[in-house]
C-alpha atoms as a PDB file:
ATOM      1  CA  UNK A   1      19.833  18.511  19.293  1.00  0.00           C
ATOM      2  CA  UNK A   2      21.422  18.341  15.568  1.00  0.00           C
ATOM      3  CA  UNK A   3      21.051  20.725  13.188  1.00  0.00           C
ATOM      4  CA  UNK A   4      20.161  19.570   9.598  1.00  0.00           C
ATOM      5  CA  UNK A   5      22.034  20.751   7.127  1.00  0.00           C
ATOM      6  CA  UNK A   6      19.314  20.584   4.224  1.00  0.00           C
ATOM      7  CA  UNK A   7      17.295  23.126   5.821  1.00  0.00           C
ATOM      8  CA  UNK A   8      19.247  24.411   8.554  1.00  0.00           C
ATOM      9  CA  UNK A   9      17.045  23.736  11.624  1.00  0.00           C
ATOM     10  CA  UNK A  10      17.876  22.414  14.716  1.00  0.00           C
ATOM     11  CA  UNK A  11      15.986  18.876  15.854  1.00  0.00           C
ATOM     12  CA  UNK A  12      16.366  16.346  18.648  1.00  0.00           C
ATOM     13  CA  UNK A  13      18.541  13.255  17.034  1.00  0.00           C
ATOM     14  CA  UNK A  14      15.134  11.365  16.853  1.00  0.00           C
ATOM     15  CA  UNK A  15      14.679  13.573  13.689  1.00  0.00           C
ATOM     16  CA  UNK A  16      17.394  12.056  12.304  1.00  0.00           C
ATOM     17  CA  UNK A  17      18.308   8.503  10.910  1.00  0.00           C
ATOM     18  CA  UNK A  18      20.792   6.459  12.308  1.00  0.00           C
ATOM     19  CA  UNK A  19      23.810   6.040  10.288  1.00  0.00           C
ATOM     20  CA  UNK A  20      27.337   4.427  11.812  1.00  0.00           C
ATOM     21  CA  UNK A  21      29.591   5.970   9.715  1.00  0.00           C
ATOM     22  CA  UNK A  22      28.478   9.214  11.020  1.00  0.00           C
ATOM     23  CA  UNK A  23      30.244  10.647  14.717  1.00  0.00           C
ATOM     24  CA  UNK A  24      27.392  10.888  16.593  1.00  0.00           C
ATOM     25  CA  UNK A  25      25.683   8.166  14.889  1.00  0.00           C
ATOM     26  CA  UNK A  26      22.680   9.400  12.915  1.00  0.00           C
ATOM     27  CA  UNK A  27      22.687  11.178   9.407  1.00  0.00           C
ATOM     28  CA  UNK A  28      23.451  14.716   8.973  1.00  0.00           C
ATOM     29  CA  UNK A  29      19.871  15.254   7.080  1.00  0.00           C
ATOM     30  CA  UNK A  30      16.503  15.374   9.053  1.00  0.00           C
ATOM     31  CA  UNK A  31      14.361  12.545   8.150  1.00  0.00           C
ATOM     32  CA  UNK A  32      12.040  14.802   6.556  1.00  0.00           C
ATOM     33  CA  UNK A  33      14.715  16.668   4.361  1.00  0.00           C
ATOM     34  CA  UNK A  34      15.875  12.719   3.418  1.00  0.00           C
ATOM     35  CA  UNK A  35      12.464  11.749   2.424  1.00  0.00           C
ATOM     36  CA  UNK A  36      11.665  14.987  -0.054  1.00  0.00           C
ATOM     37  CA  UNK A  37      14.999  13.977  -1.600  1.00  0.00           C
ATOM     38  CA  UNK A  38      14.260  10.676  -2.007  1.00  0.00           C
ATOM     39  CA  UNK A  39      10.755  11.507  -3.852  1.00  0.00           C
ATOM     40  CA  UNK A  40      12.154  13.951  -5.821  1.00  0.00           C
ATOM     41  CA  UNK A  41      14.883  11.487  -6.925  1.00  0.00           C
ATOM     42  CA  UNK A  42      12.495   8.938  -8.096  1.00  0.00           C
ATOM     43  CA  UNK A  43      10.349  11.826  -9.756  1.00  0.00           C
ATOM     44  CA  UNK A  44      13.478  12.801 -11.968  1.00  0.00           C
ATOM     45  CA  UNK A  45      15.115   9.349 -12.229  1.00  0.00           C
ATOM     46  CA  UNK A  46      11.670   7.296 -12.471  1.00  0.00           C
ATOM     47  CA  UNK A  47      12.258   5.059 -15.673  1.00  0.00           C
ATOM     48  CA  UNK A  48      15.690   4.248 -13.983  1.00  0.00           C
ATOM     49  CA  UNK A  49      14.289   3.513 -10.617  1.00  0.00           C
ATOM     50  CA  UNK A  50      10.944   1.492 -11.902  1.00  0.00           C
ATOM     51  CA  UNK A  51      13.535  -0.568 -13.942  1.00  0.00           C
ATOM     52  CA  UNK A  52      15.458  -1.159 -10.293  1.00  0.00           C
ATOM     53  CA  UNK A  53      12.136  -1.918  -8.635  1.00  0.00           C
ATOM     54  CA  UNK A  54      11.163  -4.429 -11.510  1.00  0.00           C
ATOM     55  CA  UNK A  55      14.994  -6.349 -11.660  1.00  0.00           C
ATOM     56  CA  UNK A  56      14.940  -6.449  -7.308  1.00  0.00           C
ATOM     57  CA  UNK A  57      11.363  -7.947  -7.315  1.00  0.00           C
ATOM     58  CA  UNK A  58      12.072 -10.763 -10.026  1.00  0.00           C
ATOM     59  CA  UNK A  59      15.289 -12.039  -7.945  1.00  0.00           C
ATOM     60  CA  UNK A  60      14.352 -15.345  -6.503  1.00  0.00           C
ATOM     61  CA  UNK A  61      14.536 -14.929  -2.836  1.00  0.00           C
ATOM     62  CA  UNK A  62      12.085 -12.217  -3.032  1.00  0.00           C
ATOM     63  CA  UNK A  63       9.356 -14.229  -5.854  1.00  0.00           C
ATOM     64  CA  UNK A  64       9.507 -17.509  -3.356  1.00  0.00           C
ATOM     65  CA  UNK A  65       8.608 -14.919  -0.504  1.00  0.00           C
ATOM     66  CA  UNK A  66       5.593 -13.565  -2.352  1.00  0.00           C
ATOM     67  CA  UNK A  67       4.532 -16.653  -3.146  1.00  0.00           C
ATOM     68  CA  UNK A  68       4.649 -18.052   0.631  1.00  0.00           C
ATOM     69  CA  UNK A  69       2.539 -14.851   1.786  1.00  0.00           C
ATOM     70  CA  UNK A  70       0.202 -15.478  -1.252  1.00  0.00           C
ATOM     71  CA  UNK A  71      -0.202 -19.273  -0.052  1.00  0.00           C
ATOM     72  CA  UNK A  72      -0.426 -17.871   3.294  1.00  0.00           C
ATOM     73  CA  UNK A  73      -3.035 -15.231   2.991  1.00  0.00           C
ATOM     74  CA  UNK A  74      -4.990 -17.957   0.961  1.00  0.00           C
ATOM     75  CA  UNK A  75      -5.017 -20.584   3.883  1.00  0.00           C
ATOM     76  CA  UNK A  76      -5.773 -17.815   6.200  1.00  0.00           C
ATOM     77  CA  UNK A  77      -8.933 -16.538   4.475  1.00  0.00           C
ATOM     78  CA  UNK A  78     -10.318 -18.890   2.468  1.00  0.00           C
ATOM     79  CA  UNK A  79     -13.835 -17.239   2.422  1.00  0.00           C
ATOM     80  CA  UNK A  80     -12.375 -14.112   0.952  1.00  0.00           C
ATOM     81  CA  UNK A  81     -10.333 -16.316  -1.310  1.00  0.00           C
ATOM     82  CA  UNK A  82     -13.863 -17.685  -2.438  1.00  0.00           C
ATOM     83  CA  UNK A  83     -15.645 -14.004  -3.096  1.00  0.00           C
ATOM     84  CA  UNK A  84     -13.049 -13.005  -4.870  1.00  0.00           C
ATOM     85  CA  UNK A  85     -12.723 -15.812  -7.166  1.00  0.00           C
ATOM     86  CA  UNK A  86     -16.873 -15.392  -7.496  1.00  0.00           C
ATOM     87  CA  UNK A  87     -16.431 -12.144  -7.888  1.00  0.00           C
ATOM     88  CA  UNK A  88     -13.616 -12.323 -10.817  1.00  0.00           C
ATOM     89  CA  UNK A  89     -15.851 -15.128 -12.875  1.00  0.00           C
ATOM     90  CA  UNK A  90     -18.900 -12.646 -12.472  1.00  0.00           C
ATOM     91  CA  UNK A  91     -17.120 -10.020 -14.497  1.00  0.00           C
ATOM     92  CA  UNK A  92     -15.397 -11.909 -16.466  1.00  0.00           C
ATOM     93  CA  UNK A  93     -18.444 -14.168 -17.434  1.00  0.00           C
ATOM     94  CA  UNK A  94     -19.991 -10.051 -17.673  1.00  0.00           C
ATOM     95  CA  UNK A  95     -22.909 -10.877 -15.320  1.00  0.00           C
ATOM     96  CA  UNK A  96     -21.012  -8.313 -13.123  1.00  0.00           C
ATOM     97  CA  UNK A  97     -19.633  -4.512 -14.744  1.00  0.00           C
ATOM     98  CA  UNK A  98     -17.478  -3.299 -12.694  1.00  0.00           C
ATOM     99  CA  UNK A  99     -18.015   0.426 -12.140  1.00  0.00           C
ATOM    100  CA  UNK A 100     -15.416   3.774 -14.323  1.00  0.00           C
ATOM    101  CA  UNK A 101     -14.854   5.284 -11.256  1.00  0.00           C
ATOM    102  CA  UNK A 102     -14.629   5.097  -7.505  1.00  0.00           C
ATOM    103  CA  UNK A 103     -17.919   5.461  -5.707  1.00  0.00           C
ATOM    104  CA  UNK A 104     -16.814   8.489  -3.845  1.00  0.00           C
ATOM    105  CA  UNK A 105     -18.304  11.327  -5.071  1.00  0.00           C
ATOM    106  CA  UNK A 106     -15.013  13.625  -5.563  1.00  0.00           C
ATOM    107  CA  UNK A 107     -13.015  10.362  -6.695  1.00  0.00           C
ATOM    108  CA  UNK A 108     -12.695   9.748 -10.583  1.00  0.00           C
ATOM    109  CA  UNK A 109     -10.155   7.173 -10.168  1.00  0.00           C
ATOM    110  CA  UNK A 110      -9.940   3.382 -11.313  1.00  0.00           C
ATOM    111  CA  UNK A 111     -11.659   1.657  -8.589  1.00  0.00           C
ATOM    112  CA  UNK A 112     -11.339  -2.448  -7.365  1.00  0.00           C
ATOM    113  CA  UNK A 113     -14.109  -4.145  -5.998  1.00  0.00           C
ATOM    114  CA  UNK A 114     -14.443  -4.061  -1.775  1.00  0.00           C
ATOM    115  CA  UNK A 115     -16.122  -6.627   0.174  1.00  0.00           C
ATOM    116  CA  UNK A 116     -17.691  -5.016   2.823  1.00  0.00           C
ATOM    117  CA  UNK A 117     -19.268  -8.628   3.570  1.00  0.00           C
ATOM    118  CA  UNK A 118     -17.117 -11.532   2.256  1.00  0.00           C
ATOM    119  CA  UNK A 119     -20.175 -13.785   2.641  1.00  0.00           C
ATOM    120  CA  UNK A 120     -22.158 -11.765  -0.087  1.00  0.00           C
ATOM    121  CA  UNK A 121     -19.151 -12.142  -3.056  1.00  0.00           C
ATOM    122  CA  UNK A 122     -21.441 -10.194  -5.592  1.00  0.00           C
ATOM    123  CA  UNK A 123     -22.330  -7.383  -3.473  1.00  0.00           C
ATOM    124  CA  UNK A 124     -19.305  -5.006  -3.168  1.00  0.00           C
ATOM    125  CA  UNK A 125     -18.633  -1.248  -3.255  1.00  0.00           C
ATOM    126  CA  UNK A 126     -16.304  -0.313  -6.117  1.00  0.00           C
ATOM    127  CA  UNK A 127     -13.390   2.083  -4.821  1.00  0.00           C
ATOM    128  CA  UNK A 128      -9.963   3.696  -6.193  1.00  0.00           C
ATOM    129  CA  UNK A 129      -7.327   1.654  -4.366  1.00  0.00           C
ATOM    130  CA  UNK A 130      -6.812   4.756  -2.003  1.00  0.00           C
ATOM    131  CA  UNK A 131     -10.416   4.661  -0.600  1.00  0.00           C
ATOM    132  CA  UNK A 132     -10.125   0.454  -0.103  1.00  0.00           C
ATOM    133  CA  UNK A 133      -7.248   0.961   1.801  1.00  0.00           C
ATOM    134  CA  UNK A 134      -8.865   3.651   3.953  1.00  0.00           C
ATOM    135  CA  UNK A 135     -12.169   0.863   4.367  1.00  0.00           C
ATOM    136  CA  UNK A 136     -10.312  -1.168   5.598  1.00  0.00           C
ATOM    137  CA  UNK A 137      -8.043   0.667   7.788  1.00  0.00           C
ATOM    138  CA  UNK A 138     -11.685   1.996   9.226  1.00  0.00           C
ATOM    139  CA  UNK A 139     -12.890  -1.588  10.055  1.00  0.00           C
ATOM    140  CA  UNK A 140      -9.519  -2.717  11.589  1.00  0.00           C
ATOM    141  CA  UNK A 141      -9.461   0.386  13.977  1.00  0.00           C
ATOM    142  CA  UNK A 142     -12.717   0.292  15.301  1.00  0.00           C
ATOM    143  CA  UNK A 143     -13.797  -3.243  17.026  1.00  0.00           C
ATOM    144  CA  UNK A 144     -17.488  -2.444  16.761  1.00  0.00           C
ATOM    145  CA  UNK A 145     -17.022  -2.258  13.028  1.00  0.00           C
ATOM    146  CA  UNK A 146     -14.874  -5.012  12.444  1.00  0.00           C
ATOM    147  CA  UNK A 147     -17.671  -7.750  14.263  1.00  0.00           C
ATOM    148  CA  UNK A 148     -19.995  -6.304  11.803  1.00  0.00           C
ATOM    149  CA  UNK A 149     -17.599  -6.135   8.396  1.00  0.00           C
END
């Protein structure tokens, strides 16, 4: 047990991150403590920190790593590669409009397009990037749903 001393409770050192500097090994903050700070920090900082995030992605090392998971991804999937090149002339050509908001009822945010079947490229469900994510977290997690997606 280590007691944090952000808030001043007591947790077992799995709470805690490891840190070698430190005597017993793991940082004197709980992990929870440590992550509040660090969103509040890029709250209050967050010009600073997108300007960080935009100068680490553009060094070289990490561009050429994109771009192999990119070329990756596309020689994985090709048939999604396919839909959503369809799908990107369609709107762009304007034979598709792409919906104002997600299709969630409570949901007014920007949505993307979501294949629910990559064979049909022109038939997808328009959802805020949140809602995609959580599609397709539902068809990876249940096996019945993924032979029919």
């Amino acid at each position: 047990m280590k007691t944090c001393f952000k808030c001043l409770c007591a947790k077992p050192l799995t709470e805690f991150y490891k840190h070698a500097a430190m005597g017993d090994g793991h940082l004197n903050k709980c992990k929870a403590c440590t992550k509040k700070d660090v969103r509040q920090h890029r709250q209050d900082k967050w010009e600073s920190v997108r300007a960080y995030d935009r100068l680490r992605a553009s060094q070289p090392h990490r561009v050429a790593l994109a771009k192999e998971i990119q070329t990756r991804w596309r020689l994985e999937h090709p048939e999604r590669k396919k839909a959503h090149a369809k799908l990107r002339y369609a709107v762009v050509s304007g034979r598709l409009q792409p919906w104002p908001v997600c299709a969630i009822p409570e949901c007014s945010d920007k949505p993307e397009a979501h294949h629910p079947d990559y064979s049909r490229a022109l038939d997808v469900v328009w959802l805020c990037p949140a809602h995609h994510k959580q599609a397709h977290a539902l068809v990876s997690n249940d096996p019945q749903l993924k032979e029919s997606a």
